[in-house]
PDB file of N, CA and C in Angstrom:
ATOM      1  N   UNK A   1       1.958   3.967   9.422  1.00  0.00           N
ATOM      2  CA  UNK A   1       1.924   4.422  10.781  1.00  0.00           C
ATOM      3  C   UNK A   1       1.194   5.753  10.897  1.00  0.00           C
ATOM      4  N   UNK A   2       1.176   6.651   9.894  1.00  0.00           N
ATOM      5  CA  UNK A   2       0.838   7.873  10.018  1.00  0.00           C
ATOM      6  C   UNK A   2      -0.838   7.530   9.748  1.00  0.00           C
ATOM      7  N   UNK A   3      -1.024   7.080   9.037  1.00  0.00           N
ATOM      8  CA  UNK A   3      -2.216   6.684   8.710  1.00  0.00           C
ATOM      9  C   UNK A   3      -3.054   6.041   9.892  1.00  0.00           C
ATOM     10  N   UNK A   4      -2.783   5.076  10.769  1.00  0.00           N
ATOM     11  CA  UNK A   4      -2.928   4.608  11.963  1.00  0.00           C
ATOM     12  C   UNK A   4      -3.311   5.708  13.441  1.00  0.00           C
ATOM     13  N   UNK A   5      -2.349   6.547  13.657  1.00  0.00           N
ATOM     14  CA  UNK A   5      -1.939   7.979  14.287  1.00  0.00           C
ATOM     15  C   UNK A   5      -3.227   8.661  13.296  1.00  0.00           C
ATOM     16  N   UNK A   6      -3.501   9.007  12.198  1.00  0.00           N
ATOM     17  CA  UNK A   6      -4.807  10.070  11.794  1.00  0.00           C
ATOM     18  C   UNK A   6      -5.940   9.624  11.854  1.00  0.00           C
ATOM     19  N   UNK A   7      -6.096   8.213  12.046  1.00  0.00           N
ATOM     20  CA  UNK A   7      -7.453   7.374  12.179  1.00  0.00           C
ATOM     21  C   UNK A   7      -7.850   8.049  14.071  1.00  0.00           C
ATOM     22  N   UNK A   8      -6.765   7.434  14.320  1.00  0.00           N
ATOM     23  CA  UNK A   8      -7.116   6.940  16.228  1.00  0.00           C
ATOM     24  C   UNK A   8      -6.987   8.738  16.422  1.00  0.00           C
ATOM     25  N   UNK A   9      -6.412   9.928  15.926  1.00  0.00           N
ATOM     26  CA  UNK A   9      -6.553  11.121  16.521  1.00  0.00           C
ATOM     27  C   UNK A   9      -7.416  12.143  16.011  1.00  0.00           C
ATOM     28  N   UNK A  10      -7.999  11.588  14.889  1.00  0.00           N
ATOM     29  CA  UNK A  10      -9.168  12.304  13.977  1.00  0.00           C
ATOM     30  C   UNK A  10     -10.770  12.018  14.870  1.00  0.00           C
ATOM     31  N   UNK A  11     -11.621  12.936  14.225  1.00  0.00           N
ATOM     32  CA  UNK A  11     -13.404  12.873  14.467  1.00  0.00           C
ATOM     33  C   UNK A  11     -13.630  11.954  13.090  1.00  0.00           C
ATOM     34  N   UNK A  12     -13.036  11.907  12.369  1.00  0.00           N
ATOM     35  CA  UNK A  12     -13.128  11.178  10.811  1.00  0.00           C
ATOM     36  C   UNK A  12     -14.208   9.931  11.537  1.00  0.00           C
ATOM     37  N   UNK A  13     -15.242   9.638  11.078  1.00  0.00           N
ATOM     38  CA  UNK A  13     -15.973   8.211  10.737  1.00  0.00           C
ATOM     39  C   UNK A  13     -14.650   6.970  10.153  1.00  0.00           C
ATOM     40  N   UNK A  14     -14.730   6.248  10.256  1.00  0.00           N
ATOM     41  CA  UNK A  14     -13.918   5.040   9.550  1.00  0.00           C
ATOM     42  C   UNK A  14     -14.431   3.973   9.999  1.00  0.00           C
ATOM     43  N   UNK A  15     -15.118   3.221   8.612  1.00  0.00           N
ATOM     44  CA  UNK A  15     -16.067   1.951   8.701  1.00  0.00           C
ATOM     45  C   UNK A  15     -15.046   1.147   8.780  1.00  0.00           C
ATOM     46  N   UNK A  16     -15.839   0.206   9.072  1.00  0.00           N
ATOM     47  CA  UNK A  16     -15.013  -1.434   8.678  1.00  0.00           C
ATOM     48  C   UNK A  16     -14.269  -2.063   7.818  1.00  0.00           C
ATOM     49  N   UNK A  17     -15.376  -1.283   6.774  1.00  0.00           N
ATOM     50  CA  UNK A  17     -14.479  -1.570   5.184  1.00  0.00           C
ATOM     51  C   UNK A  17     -13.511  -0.801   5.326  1.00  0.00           C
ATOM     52  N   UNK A  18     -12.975   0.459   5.708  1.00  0.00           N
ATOM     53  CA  UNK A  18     -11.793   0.675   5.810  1.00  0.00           C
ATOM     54  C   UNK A  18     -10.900   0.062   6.252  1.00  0.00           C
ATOM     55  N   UNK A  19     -11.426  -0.976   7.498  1.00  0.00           N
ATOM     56  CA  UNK A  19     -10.131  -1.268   9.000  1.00  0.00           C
ATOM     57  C   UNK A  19     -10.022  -2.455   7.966  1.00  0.00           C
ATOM     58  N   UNK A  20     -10.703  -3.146   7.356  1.00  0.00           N
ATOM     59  CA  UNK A  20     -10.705  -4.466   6.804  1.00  0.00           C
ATOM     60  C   UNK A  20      -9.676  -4.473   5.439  1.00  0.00           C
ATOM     61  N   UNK A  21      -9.822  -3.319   4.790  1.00  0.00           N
ATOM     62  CA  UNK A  21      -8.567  -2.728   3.322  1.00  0.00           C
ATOM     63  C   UNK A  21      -7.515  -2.594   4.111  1.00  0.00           C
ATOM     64  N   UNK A  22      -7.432  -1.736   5.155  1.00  0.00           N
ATOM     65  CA  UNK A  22      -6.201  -1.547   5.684  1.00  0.00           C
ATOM     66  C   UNK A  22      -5.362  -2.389   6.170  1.00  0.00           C
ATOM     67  N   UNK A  23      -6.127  -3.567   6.557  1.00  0.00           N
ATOM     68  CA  UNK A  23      -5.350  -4.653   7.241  1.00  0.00           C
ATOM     69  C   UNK A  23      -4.842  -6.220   5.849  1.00  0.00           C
ATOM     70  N   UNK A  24      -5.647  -5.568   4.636  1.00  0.00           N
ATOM     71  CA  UNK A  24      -5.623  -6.692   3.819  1.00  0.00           C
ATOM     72  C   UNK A  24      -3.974  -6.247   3.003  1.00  0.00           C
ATOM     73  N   UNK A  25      -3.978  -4.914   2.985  1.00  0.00           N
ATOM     74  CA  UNK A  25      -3.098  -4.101   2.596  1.00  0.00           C
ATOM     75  C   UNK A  25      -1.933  -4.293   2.984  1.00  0.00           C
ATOM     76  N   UNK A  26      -2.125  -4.042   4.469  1.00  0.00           N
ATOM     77  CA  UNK A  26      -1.269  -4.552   5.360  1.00  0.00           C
ATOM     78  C   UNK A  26      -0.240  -5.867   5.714  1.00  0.00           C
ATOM     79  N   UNK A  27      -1.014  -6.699   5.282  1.00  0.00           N
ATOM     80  CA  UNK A  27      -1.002  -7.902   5.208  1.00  0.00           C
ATOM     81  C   UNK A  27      -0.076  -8.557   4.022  1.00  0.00           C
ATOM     82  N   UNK A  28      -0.300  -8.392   3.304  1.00  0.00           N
ATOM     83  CA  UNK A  28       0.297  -8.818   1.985  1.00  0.00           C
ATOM     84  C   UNK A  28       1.855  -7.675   1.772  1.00  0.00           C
ATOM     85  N   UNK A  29       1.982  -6.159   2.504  1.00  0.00           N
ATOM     86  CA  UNK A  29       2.979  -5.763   2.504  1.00  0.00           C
ATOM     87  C   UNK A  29       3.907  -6.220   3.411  1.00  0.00           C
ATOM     88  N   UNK A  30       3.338  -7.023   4.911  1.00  0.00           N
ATOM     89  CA  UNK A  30       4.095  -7.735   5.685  1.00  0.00           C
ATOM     90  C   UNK A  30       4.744  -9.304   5.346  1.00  0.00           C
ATOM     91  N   UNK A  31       3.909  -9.623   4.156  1.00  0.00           N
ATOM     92  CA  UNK A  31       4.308 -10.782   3.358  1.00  0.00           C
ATOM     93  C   UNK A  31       5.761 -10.806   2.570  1.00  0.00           C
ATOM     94  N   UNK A  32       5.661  -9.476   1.876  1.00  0.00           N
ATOM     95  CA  UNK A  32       6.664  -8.613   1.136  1.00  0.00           C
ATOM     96  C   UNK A  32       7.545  -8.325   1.502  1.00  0.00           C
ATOM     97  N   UNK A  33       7.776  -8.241   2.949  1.00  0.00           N
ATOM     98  CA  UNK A  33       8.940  -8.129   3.946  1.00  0.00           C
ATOM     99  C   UNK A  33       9.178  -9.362   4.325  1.00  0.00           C
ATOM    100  N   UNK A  34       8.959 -10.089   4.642  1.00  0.00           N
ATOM    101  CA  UNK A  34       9.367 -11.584   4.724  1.00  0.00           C
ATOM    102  C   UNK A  34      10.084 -12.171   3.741  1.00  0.00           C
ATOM    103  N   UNK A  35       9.238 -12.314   2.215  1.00  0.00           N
ATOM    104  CA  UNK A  35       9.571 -12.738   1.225  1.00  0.00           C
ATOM    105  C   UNK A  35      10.916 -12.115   1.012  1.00  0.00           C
ATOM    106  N   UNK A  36      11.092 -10.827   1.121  1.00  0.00           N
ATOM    107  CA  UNK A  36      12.339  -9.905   0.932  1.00  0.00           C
ATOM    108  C   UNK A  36      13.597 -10.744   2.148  1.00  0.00           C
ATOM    109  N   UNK A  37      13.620 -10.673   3.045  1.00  0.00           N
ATOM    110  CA  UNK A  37      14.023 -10.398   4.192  1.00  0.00           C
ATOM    111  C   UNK A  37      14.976 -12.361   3.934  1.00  0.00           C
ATOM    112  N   UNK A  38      14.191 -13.346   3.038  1.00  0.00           N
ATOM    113  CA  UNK A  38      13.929 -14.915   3.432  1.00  0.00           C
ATOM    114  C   UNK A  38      14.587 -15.099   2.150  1.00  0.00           C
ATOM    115  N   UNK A  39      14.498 -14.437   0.945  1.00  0.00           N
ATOM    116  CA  UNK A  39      15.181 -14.810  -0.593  1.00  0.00           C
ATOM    117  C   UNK A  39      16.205 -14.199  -1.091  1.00  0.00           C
ATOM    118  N   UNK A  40      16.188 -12.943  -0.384  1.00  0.00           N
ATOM    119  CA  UNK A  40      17.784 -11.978  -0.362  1.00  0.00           C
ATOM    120  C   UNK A  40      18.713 -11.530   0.554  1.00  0.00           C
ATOM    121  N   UNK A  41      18.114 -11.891   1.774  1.00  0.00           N
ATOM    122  CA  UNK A  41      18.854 -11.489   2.911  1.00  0.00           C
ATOM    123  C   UNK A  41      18.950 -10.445   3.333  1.00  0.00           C
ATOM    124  N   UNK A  42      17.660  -8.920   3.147  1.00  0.00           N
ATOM    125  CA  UNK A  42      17.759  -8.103   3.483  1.00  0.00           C
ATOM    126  C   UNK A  42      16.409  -7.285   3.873  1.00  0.00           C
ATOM    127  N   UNK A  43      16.018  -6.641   4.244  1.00  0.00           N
ATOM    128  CA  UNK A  43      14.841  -5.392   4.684  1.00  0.00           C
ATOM    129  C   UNK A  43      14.814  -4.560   3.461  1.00  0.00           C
ATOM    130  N   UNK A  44      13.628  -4.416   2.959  1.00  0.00           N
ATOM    131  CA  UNK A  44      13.289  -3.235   1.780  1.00  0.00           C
ATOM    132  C   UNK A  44      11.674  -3.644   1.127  1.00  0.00           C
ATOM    133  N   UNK A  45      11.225  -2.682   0.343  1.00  0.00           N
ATOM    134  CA  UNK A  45      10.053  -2.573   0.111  1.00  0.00           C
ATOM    135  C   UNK A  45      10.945  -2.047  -1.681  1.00  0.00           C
ATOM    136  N   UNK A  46      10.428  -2.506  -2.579  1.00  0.00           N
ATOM    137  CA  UNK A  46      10.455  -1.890  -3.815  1.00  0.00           C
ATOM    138  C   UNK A  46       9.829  -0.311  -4.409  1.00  0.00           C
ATOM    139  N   UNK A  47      10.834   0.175  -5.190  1.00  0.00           N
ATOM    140  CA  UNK A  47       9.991   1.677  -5.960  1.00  0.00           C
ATOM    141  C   UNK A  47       9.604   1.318  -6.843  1.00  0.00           C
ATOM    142  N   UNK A  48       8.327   0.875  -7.079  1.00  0.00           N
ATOM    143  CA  UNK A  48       7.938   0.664  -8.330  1.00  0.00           C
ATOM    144  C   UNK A  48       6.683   1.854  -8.507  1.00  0.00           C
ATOM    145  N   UNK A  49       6.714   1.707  -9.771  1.00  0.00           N
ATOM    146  CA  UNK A  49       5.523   3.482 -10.415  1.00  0.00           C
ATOM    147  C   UNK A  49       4.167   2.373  -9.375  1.00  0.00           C
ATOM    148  N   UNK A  50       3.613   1.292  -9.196  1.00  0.00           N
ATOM    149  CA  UNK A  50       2.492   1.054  -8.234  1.00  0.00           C
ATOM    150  C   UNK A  50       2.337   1.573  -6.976  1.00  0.00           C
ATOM    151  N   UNK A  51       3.686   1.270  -5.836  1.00  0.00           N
ATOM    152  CA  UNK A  51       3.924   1.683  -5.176  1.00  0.00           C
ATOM    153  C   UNK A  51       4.028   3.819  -4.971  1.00  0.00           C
ATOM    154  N   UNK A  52       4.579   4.159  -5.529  1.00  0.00           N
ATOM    155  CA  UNK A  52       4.095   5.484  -5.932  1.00  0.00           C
ATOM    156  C   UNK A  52       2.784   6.116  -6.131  1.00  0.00           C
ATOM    157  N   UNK A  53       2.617   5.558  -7.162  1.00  0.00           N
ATOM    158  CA  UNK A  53       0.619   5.893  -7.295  1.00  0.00           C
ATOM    159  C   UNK A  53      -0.031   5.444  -6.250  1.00  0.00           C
ATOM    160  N   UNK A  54       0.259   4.180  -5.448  1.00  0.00           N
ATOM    161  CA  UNK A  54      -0.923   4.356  -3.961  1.00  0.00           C
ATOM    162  C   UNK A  54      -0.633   5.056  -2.656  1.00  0.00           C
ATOM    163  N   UNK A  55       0.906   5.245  -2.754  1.00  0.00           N
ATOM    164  CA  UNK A  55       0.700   6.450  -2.270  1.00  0.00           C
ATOM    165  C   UNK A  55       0.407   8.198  -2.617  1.00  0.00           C
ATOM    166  N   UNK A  56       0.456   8.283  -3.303  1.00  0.00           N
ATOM    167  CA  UNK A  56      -0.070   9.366  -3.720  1.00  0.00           C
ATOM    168  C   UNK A  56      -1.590   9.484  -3.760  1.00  0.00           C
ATOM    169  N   UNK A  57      -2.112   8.444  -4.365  1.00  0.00           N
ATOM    170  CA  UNK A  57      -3.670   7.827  -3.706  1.00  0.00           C
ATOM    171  C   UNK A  57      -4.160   8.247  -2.137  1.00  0.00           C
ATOM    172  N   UNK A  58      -3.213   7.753  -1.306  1.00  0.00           N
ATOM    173  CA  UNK A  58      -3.584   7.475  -0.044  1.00  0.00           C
ATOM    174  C   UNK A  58      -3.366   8.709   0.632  1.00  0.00           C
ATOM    175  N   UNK A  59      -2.348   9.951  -0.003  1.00  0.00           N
ATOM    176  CA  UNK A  59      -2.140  11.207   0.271  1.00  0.00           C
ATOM    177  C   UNK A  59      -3.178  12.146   0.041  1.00  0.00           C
ATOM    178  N   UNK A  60      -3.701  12.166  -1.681  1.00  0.00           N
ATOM    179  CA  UNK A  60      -5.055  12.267  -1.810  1.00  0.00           C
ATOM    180  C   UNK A  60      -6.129  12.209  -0.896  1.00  0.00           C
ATOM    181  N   UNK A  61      -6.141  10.947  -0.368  1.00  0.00           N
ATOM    182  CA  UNK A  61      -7.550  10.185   0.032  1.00  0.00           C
ATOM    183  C   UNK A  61      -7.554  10.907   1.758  1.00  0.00           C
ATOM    184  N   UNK A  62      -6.685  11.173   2.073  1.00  0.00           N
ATOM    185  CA  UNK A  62      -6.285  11.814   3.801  1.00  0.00           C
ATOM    186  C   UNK A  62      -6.695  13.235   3.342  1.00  0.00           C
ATOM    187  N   UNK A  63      -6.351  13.968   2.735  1.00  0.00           N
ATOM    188  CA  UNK A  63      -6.871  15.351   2.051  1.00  0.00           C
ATOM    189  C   UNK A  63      -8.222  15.442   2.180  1.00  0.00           C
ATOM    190  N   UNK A  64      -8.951  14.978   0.946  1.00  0.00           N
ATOM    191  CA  UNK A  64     -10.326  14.867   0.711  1.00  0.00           C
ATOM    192  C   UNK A  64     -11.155  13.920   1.720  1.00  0.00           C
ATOM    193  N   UNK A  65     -10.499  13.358   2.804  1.00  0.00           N
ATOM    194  CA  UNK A  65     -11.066  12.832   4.310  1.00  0.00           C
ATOM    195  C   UNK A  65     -11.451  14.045   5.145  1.00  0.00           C
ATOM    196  N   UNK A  66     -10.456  14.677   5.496  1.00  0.00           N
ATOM    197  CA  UNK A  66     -10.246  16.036   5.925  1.00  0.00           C
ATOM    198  C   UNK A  66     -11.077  17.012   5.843  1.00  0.00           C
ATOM    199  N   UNK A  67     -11.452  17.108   4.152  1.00  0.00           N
ATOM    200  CA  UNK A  67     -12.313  18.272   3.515  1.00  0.00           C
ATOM    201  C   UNK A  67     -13.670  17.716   3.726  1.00  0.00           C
ATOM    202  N   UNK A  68     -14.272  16.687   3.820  1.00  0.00           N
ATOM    203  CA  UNK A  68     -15.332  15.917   3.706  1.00  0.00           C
ATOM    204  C   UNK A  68     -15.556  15.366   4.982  1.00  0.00           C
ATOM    205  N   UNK A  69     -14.740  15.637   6.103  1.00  0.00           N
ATOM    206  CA  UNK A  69     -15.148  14.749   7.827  1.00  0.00           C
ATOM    207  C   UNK A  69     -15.629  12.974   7.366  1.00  0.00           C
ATOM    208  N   UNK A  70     -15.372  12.722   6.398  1.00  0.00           N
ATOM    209  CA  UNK A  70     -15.846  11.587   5.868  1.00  0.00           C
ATOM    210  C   UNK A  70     -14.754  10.531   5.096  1.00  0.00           C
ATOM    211  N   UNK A  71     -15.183   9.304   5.209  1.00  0.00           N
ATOM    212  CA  UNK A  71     -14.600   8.450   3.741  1.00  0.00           C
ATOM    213  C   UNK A  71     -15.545   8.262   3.085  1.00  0.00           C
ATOM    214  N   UNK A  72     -15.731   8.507   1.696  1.00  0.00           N
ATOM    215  CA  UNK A  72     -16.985   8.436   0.981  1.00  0.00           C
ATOM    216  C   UNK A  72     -16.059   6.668   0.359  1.00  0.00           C
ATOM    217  N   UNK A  73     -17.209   5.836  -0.204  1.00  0.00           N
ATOM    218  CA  UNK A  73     -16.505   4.805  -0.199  1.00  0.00           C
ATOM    219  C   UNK A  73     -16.236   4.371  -1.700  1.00  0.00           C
ATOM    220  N   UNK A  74     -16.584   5.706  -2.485  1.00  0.00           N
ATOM    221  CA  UNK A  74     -15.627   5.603  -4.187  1.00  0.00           C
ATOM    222  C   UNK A  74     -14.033   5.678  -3.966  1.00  0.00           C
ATOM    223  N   UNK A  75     -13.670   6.437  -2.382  1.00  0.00           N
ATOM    224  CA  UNK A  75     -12.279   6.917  -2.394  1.00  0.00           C
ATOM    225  C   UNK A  75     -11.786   5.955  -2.008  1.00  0.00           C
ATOM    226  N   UNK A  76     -12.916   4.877  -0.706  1.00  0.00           N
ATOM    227  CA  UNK A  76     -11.631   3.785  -0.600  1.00  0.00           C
ATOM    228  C   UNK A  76     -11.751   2.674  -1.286  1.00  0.00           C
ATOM    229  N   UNK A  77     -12.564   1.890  -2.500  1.00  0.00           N
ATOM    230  CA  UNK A  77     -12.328   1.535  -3.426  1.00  0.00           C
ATOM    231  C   UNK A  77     -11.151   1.796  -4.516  1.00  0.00           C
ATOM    232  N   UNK A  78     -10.868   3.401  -4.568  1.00  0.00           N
ATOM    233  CA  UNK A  78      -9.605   3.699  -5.940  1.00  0.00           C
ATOM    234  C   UNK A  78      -8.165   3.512  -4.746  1.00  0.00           C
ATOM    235  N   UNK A  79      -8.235   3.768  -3.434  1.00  0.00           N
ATOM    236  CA  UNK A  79      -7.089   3.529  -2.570  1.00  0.00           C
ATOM    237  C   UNK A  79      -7.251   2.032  -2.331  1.00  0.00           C
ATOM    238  N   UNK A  80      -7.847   1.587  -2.585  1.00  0.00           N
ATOM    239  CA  UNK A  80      -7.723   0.214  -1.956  1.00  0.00           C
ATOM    240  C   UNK A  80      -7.204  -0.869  -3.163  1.00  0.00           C
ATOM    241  N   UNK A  81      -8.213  -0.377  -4.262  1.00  0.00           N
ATOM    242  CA  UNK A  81      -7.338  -1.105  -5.443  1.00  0.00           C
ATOM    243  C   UNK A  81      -5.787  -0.449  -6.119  1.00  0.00           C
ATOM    244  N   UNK A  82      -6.011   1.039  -5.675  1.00  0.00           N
ATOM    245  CA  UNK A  82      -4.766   1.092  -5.928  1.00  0.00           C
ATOM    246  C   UNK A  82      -3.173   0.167  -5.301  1.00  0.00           C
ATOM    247  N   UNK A  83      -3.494   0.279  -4.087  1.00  0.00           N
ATOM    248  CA  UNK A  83      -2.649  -0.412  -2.971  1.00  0.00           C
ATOM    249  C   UNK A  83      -2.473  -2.110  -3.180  1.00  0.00           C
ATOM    250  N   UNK A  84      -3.856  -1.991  -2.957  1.00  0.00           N
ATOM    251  CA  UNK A  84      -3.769  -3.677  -3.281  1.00  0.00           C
ATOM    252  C   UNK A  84      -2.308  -4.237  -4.494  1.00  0.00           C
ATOM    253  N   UNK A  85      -3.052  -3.815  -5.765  1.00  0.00           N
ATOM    254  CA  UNK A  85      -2.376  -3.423  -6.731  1.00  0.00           C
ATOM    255  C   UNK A  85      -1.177  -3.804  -6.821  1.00  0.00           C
ATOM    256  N   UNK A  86      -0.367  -2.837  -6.592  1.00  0.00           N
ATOM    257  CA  UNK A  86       1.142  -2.319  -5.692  1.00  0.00           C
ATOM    258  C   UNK A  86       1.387  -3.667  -5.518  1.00  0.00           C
ATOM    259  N   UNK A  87       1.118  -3.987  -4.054  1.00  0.00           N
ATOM    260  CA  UNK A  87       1.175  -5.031  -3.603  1.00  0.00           C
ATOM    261  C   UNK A  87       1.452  -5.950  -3.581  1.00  0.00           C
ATOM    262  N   UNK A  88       0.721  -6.494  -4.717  1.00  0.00           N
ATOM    263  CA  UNK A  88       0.222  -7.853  -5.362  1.00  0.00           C
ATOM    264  C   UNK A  88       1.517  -8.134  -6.371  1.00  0.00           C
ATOM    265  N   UNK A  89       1.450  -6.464  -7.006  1.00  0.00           N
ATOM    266  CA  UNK A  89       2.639  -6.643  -8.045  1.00  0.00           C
ATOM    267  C   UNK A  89       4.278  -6.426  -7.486  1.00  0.00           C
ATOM    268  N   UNK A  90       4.675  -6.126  -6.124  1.00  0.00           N
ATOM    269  CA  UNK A  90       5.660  -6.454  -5.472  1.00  0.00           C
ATOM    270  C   UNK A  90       6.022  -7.373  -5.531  1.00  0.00           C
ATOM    271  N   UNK A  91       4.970  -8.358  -5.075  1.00  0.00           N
ATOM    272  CA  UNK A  91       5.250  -9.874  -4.784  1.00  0.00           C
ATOM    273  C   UNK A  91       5.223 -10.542  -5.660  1.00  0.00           C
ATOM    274  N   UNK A  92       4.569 -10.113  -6.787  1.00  0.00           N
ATOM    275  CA  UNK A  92       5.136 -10.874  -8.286  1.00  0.00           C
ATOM    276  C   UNK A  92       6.887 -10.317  -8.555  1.00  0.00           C
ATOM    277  N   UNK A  93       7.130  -9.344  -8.373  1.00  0.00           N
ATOM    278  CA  UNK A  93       8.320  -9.324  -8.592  1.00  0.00           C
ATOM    279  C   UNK A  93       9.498  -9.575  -7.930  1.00  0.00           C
ATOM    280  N   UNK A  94       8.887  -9.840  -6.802  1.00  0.00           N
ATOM    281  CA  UNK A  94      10.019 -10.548  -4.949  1.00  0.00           C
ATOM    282  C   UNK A  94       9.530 -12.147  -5.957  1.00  0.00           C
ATOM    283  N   UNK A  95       9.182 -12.615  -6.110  1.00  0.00           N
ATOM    284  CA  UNK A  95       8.948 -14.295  -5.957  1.00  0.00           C
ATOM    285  C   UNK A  95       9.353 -14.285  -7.529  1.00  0.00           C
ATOM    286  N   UNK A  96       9.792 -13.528  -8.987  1.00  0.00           N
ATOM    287  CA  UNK A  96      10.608 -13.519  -9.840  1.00  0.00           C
ATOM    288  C   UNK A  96      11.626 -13.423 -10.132  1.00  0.00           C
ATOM    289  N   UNK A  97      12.162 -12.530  -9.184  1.00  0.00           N
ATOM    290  CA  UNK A  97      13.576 -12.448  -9.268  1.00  0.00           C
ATOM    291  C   UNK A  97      14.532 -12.671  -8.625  1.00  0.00           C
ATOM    292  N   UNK A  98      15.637 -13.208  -9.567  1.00  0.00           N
ATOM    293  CA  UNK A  98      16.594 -13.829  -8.858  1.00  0.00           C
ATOM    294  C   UNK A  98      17.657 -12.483  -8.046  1.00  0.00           C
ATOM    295  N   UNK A  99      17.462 -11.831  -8.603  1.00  0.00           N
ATOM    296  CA  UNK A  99      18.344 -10.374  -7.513  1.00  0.00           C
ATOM    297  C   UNK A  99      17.571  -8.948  -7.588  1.00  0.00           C
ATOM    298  N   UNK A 100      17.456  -8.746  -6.220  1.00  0.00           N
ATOM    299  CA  UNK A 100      17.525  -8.010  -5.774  1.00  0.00           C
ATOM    300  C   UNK A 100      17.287  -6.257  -5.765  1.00  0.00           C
ATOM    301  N   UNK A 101      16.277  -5.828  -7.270  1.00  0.00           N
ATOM    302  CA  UNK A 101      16.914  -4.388  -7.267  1.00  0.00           C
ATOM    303  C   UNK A 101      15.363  -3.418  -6.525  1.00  0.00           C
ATOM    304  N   UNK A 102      16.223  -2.836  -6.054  1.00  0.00           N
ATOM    305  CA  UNK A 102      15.472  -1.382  -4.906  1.00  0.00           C
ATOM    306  C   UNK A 102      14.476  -0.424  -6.065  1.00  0.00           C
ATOM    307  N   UNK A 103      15.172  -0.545  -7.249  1.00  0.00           N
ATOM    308  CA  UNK A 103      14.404   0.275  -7.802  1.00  0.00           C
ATOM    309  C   UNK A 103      13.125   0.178  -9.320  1.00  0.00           C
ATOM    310  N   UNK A 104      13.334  -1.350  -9.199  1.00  0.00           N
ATOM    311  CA  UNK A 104      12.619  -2.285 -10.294  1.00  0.00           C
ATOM    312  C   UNK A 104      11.325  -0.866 -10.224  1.00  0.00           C
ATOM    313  N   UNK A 105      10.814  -0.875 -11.760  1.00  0.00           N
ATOM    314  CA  UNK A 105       9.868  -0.038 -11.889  1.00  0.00           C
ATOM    315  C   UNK A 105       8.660  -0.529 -12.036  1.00  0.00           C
ATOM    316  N   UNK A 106       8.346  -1.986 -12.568  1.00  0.00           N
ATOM    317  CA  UNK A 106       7.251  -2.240 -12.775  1.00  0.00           C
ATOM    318  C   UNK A 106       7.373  -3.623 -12.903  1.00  0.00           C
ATOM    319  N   UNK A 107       5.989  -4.951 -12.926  1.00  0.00           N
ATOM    320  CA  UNK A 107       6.759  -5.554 -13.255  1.00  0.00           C
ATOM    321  C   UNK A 107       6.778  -6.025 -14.892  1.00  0.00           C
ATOM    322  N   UNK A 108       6.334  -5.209 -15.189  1.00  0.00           N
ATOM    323  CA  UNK A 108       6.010  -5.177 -16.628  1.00  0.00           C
ATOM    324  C   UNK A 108       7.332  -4.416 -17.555  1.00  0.00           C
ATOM    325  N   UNK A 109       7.891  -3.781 -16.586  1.00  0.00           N
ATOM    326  CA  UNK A 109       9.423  -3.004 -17.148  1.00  0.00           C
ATOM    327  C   UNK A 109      10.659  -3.238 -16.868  1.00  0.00           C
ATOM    328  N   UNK A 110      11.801  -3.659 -17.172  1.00  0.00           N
ATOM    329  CA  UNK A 110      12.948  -4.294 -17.048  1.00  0.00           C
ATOM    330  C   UNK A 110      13.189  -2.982 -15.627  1.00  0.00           C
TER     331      UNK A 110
END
């Protein structure tokens, strides 16, 4: 949301390829809420170290937007695969497991 709110109230440029990551991003985290919401019976998004690193990525990437009046498009390539990422690996771990935990770290880590 905040991200949404700094696009529409910024002078920032923002191509297509941005609106197009953002919504693919988007997309697959609204999947993640479903999947959540349909196999456990509840609302949540996982902490996993992916989830962490794209945001911190995407905290980054609003910074050096800022400093630069620009998206240069190396930054939204490393935010976009970062996120993606995340993502992707949520939903490997929503569609693995049989319960439930908020704080699964990876899905590579118990």
């Amino acid at each position: 949301m905040v991200l949404i709110i700094f696009f529409f109230l910024s002078d920032i440029y923002v191509s297509n390829t941005v609106i197009f990551c953002v919504a693919v991003v988007a997309l697959v985290r609204l999947f993640n809420f479903m999947i959540t919401k349909a196999k456990f019976r509840q609302w949540g998004m996982l902490h996993t170290f992916g989830n962490k690193a794209a945001g911190f990525a995407l905290y980054v990437a609003i910074a050096l937007s800022i400093a630069f009046s620009h998206i240069p498009s190396s930054l939204v390539v490393v935010v976009f695969s970062a996120a993606l990422t995340s993502a992707v690996e949520e939903t490997g771990i929503l569609l693995t497991s049989s319960v439930y935990k908020v704080n699964q770290k990876s899905i590579f880590l118990p």
